[in-house]
C-alpha atoms as a PDB file:
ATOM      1  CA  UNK A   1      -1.857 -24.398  -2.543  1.00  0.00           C
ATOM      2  CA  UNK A   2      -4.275 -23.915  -5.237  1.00  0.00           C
ATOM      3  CA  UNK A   3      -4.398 -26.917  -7.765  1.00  0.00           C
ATOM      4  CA  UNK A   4      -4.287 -26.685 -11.797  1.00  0.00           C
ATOM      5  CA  UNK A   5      -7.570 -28.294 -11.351  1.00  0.00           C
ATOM      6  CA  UNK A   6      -8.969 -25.331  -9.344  1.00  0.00           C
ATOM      7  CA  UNK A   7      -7.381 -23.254 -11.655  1.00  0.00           C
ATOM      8  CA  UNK A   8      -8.750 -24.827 -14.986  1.00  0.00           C
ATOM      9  CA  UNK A   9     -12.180 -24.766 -13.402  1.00  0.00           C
ATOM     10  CA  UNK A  10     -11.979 -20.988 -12.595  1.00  0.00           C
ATOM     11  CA  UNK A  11     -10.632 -20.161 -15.763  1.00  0.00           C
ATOM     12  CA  UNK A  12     -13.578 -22.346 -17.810  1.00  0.00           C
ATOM     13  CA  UNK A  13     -16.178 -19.866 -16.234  1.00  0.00           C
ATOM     14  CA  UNK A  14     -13.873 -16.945 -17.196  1.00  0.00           C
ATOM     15  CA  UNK A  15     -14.088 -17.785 -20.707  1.00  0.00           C
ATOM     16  CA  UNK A  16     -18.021 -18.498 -20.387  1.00  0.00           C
ATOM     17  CA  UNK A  17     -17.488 -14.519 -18.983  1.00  0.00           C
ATOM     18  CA  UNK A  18     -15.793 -13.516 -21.980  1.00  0.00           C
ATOM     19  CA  UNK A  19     -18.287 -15.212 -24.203  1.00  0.00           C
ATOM     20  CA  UNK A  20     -21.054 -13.551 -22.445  1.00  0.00           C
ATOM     21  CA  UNK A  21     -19.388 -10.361 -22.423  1.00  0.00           C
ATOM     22  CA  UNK A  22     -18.714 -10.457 -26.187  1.00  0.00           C
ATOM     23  CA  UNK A  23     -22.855 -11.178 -26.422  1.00  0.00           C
ATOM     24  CA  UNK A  24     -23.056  -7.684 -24.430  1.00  0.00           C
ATOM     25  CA  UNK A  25     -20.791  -5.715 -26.829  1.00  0.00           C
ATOM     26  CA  UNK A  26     -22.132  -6.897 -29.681  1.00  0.00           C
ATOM     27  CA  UNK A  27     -25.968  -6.209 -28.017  1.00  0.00           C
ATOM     28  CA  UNK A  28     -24.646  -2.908 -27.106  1.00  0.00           C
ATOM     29  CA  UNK A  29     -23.772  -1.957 -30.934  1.00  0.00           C
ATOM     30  CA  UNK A  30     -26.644  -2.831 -32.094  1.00  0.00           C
ATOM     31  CA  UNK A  31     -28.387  -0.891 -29.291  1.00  0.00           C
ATOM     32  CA  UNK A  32     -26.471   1.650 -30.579  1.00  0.00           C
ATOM     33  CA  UNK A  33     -28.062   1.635 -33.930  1.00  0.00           C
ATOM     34  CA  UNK A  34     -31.114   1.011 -32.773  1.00  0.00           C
ATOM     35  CA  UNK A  35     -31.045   4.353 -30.912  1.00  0.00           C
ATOM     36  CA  UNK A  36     -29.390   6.115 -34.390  1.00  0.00           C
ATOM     37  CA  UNK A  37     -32.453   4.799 -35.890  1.00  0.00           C
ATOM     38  CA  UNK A  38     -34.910   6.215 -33.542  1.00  0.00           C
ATOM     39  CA  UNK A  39     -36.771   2.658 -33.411  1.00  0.00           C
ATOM     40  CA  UNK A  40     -38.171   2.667 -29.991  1.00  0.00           C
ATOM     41  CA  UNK A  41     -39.105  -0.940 -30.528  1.00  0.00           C
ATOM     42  CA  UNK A  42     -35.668  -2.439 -31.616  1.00  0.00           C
ATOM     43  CA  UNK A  43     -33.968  -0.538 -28.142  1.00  0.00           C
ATOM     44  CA  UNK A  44     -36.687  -2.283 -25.449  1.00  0.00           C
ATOM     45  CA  UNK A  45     -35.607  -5.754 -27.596  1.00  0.00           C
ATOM     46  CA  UNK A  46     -31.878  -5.057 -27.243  1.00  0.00           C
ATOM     47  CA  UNK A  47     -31.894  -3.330 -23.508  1.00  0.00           C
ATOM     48  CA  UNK A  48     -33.684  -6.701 -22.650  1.00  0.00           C
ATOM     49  CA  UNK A  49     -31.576  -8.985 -24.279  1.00  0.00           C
ATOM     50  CA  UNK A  50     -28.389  -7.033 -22.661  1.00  0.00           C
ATOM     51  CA  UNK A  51     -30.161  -7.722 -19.353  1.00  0.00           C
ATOM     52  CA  UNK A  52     -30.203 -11.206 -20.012  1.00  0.00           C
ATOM     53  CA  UNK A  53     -27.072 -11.377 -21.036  1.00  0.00           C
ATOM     54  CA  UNK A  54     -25.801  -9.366 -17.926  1.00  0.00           C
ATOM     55  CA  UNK A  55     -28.075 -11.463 -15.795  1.00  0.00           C
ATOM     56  CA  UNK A  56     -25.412 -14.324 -16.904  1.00  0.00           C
ATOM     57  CA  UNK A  57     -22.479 -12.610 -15.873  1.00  0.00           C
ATOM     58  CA  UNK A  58     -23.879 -11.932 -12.497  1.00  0.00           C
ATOM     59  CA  UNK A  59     -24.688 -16.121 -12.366  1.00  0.00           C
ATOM     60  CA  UNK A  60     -20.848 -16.232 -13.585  1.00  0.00           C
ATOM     61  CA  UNK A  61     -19.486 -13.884 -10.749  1.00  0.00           C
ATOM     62  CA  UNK A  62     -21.580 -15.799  -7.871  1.00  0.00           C
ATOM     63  CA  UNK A  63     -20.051 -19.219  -9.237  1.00  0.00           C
ATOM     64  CA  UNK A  64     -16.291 -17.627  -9.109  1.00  0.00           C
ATOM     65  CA  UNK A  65     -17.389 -16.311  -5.373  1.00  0.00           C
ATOM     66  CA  UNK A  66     -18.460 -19.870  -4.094  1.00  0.00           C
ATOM     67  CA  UNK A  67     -15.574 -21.407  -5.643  1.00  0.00           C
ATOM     68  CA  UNK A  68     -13.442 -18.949  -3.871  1.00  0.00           C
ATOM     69  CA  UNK A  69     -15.287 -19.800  -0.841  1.00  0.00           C
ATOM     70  CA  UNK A  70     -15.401 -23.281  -0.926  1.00  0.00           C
ATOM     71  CA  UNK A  71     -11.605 -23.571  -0.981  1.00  0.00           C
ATOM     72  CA  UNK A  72      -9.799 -23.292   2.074  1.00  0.00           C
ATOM     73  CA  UNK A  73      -9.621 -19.746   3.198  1.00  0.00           C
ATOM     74  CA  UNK A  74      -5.568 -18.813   2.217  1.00  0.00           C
ATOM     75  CA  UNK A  75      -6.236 -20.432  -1.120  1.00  0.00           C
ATOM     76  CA  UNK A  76      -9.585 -18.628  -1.440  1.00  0.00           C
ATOM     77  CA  UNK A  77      -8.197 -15.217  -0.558  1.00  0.00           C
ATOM     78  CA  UNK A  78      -5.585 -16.337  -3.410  1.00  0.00           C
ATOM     79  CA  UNK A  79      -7.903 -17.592  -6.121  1.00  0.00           C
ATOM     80  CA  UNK A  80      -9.869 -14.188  -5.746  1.00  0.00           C
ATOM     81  CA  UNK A  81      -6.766 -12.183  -6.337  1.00  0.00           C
ATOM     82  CA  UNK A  82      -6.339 -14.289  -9.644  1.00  0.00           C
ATOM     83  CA  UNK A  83      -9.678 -13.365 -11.054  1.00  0.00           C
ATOM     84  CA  UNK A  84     -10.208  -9.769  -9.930  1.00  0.00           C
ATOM     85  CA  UNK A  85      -7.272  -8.623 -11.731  1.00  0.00           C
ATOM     86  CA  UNK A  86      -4.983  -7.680  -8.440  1.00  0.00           C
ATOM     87  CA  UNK A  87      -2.790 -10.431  -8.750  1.00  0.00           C
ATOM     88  CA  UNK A  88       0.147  -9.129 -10.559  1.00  0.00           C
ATOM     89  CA  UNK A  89       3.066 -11.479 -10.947  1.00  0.00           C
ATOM     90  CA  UNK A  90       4.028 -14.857 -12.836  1.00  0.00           C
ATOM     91  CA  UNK A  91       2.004 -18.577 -11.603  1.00  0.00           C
ATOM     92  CA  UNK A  92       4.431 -21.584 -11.480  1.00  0.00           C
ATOM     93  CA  UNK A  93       1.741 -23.272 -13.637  1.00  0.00           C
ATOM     94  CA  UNK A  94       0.027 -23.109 -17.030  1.00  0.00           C
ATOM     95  CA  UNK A  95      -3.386 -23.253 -15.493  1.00  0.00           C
ATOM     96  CA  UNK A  96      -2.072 -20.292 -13.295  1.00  0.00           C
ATOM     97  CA  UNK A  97      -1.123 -18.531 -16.411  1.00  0.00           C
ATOM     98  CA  UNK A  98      -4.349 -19.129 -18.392  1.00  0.00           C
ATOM     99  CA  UNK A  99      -6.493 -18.103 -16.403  1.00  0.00           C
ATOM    100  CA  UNK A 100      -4.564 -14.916 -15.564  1.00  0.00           C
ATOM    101  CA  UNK A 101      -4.257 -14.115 -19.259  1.00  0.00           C
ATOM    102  CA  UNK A 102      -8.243 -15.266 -19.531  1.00  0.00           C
ATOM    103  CA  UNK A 103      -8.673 -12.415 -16.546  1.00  0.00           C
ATOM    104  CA  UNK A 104      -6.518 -10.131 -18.270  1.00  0.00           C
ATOM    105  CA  UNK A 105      -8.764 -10.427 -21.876  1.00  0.00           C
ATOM    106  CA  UNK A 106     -11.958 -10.201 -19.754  1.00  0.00           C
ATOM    107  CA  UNK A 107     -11.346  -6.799 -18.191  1.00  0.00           C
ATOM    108  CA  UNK A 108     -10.448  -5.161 -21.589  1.00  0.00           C
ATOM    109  CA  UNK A 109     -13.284  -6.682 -23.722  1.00  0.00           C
ATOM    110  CA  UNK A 110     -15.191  -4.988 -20.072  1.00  0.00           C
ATOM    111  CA  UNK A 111     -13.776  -1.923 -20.479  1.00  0.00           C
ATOM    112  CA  UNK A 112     -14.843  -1.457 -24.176  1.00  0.00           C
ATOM    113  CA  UNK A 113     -18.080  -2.544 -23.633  1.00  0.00           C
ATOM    114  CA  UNK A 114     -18.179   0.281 -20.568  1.00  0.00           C
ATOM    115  CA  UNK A 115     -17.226   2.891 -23.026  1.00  0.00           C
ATOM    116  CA  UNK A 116     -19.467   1.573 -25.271  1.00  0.00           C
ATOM    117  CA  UNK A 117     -22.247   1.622 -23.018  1.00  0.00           C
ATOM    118  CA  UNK A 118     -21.589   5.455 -21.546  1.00  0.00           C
ATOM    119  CA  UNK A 119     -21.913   6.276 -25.382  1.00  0.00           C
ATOM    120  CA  UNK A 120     -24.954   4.820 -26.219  1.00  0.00           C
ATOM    121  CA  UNK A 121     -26.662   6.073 -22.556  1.00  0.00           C
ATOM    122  CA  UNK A 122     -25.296   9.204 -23.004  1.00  0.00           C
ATOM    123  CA  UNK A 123     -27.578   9.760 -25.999  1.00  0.00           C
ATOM    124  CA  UNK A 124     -30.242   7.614 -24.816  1.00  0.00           C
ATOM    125  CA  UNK A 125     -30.797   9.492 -21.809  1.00  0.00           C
ATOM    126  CA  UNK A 126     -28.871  12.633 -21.993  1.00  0.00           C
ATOM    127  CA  UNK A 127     -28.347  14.275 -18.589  1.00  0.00           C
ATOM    128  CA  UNK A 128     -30.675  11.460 -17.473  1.00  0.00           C
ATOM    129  CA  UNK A 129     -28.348   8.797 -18.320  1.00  0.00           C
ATOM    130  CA  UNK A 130     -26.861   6.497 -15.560  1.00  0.00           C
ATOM    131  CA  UNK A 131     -23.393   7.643 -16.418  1.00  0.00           C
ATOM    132  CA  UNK A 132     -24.458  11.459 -16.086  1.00  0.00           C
ATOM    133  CA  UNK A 133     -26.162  10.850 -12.869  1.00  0.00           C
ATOM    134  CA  UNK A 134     -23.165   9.122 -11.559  1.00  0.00           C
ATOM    135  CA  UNK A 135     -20.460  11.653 -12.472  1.00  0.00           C
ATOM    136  CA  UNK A 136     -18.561   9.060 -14.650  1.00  0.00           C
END
């Protein structure tokens, strides 16, 4: 049985996520202008930056996965339902329900900054771009 304590940690590196993510979107919009501009310069700063930022998310992800793992193997498999987004359902708890509501917030501001990001590599690279390559 997963504890609110479990729960409350998992859910304080889901709103470091969402912090990080909103860095992304807001790097992404201003890579976005950057490219409007044409200023070569300004795009290398911000693609960087966004790397960083995504490099954060990735640290983010690995700390979820060894919590996940760390925790005895039914409560694992559980914990990593919560935080993908495949749990669907009501938690008995308040901790439970943060952090699926935390999840929930995460994925959308993810989403935008997706769209986002096919928009502004879509006229960075044209048929080049990542998102062209990849049929998306």
């Amino acid at each position: 049985m997963l504890h609110d304590q479990q729960l409350d940690e998992a859910n304080a590196i889901q709103r470091k996520m969402y912090t990080s993510l909103a860095e992304v979107a807001e790097l992404t919009s201003e890579l976005s202008e950057a490219v409007n501009r044409q200023d070569q310069v300004s795009v290398r700063m911000f693609l960087s930056m966004r790397q960083e930022e995504i490099g954060r998310l990735n640290d983010y992800q690995a700390m979820l996965n060894r919590q996940c793992k760390q925790l005895p193997a039914e409560d694992g498999a559980l914990l990593s339902q919560y935080i993908s987004g495949r749990f669907s359902g009501k938690l008995p708890t308040a901790s439970g329900e943060a952090l699926l509501r935390q999840v929930e917030k995460n994925y959308a501001l993810l989403e935008r900054v997706r769209q986002a990001d096919r928009a502004v590599s879509s006229r960075l690279g044209g048929a080049n771009s990542f998102y062209m390559k990849q049929g998306k």
